[in-house]
C-alpha atoms as a PDB file:
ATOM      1  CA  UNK A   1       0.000   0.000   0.000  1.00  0.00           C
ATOM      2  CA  UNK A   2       1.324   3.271  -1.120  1.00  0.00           C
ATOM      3  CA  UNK A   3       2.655   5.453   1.964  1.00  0.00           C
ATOM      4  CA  UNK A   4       0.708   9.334   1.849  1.00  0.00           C
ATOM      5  CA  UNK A   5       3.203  11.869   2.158  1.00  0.00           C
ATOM      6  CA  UNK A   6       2.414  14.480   5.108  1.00  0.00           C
ATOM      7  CA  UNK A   7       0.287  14.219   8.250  1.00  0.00           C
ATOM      8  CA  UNK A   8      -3.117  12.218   7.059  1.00  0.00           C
ATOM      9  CA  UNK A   9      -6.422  14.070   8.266  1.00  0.00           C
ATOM     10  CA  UNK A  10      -9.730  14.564   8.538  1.00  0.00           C
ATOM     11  CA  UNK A  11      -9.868  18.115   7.807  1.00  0.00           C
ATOM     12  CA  UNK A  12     -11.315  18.674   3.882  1.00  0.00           C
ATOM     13  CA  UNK A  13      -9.063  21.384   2.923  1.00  0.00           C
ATOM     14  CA  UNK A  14      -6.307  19.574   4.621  1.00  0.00           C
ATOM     15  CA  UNK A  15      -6.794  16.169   3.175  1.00  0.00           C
ATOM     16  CA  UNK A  16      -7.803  17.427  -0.817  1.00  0.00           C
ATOM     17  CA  UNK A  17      -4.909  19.853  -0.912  1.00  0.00           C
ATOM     18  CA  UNK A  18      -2.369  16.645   0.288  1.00  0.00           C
ATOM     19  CA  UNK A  19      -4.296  14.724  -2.682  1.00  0.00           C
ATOM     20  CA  UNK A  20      -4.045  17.045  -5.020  1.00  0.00           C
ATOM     21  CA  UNK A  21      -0.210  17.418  -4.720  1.00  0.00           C
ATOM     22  CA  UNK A  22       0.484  13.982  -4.316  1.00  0.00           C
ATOM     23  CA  UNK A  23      -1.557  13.393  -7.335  1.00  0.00           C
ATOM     24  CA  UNK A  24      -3.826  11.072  -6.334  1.00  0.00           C
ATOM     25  CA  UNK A  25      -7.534  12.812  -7.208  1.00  0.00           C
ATOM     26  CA  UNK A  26      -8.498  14.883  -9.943  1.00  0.00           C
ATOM     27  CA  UNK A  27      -8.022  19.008 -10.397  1.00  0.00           C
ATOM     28  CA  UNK A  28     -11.081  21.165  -9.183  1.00  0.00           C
ATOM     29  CA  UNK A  29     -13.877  20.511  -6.577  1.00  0.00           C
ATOM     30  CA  UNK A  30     -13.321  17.964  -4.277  1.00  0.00           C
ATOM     31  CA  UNK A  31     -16.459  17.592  -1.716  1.00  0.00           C
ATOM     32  CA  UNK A  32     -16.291  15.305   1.200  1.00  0.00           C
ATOM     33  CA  UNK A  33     -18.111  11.883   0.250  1.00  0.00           C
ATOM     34  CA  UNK A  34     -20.116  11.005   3.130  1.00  0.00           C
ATOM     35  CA  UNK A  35     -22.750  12.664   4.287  1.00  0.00           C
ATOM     36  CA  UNK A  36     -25.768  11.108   6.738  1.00  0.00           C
ATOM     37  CA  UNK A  37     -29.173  12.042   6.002  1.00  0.00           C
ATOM     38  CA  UNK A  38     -31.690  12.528   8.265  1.00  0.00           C
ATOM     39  CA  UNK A  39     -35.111  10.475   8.386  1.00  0.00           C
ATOM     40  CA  UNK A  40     -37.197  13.658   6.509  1.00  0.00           C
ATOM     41  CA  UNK A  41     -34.147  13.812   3.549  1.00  0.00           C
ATOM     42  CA  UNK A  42     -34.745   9.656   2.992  1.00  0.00           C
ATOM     43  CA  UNK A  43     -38.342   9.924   2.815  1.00  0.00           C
ATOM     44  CA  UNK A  44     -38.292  13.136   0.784  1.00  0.00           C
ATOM     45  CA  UNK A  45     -36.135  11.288  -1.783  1.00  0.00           C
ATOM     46  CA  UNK A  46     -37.539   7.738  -1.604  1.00  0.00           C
ATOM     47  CA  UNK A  47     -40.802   9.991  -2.638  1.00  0.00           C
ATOM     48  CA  UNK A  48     -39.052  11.569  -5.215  1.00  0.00           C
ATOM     49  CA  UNK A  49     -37.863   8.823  -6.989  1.00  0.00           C
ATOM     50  CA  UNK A  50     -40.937   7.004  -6.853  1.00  0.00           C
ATOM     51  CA  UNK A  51     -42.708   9.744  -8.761  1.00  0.00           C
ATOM     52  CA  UNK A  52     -40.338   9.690 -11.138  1.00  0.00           C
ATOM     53  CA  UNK A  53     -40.352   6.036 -11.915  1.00  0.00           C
ATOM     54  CA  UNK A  54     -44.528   6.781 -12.349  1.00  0.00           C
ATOM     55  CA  UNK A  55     -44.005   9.890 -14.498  1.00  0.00           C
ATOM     56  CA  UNK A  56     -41.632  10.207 -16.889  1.00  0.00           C
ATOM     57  CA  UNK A  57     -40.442   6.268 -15.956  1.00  0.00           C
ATOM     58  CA  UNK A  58     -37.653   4.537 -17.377  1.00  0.00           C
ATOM     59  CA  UNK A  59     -36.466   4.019 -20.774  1.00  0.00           C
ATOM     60  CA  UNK A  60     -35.978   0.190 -21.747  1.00  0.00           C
ATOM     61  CA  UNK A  61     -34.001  -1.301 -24.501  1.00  0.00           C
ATOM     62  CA  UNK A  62     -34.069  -4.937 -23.568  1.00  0.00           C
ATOM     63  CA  UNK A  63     -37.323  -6.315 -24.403  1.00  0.00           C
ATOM     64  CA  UNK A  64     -36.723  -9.163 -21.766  1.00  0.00           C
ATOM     65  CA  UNK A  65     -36.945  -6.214 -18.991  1.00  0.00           C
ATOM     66  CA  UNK A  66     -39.815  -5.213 -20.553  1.00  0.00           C
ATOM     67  CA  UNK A  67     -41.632  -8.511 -20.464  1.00  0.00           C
ATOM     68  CA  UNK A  68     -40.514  -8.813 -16.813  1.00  0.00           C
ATOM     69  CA  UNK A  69     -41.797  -4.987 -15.601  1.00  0.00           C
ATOM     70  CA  UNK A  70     -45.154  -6.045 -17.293  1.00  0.00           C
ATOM     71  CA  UNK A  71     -45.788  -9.180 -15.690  1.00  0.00           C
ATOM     72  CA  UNK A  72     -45.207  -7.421 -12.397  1.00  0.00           C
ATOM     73  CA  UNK A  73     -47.591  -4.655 -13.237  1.00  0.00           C
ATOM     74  CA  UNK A  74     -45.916  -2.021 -15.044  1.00  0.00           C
ATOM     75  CA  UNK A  75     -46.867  -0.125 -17.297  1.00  0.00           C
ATOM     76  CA  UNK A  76     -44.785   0.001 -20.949  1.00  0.00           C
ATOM     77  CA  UNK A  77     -44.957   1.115 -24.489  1.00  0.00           C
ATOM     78  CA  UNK A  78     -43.205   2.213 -26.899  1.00  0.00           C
ATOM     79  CA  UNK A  79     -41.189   4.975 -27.269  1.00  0.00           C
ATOM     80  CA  UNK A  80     -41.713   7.414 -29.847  1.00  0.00           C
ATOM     81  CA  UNK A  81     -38.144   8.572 -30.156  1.00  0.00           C
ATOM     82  CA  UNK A  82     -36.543   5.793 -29.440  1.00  0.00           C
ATOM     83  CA  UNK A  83     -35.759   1.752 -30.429  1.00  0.00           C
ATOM     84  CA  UNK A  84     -36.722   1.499 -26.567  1.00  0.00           C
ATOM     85  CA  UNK A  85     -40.226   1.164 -24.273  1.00  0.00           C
ATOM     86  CA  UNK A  86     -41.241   3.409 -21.898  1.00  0.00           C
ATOM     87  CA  UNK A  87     -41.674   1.535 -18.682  1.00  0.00           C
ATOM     88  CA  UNK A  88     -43.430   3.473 -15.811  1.00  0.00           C
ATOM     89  CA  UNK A  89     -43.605   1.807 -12.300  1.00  0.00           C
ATOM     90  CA  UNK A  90     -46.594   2.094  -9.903  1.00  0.00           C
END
């Protein structure tokens, strides 16, 4: 395992500067990577991505998929821009 030159810490500015000259990690914004959410951000997001998976859905390519979405109650057609269905989940 490669040894990090400098003092290792926990401090963003800190650690992203020593990664940046040591050339581990890309040029420009580095943000910290873990961040808890709290019980109202999960629900608000879980809600979120159900209504999108009702309206607009999901595009499909593999017919397979498709077959498998409807038998479980999804909606699907076709696209009309696309080689693809339109799959929205209830």
């Amino acid at each position: 395992m490669p040894e990090h030159p400098g003092k290792l810490t926990h401090e963003p500015e800190t650690r992203n500067a020593a990664m940046l000259a040591e050339g581990s990690c890309r040029s420009g914004v580095v943000v910290d990577p873990v961040q808890r959410l709290g019980n109202q951000q999960v629900l608000a997001l879980h809600d979120a991505s159900m209504t999108i998976l009702q309206d607009p859905g999901i595009l499909s390519f593999n017919e397979r998929a498709v077959d498998l979405f409807s038998a479980a109650g999804c909606q699907a057609e076709r696209s009309q821009r696309d080689e693809a269905w339109v799959v929205r989940i209830p």
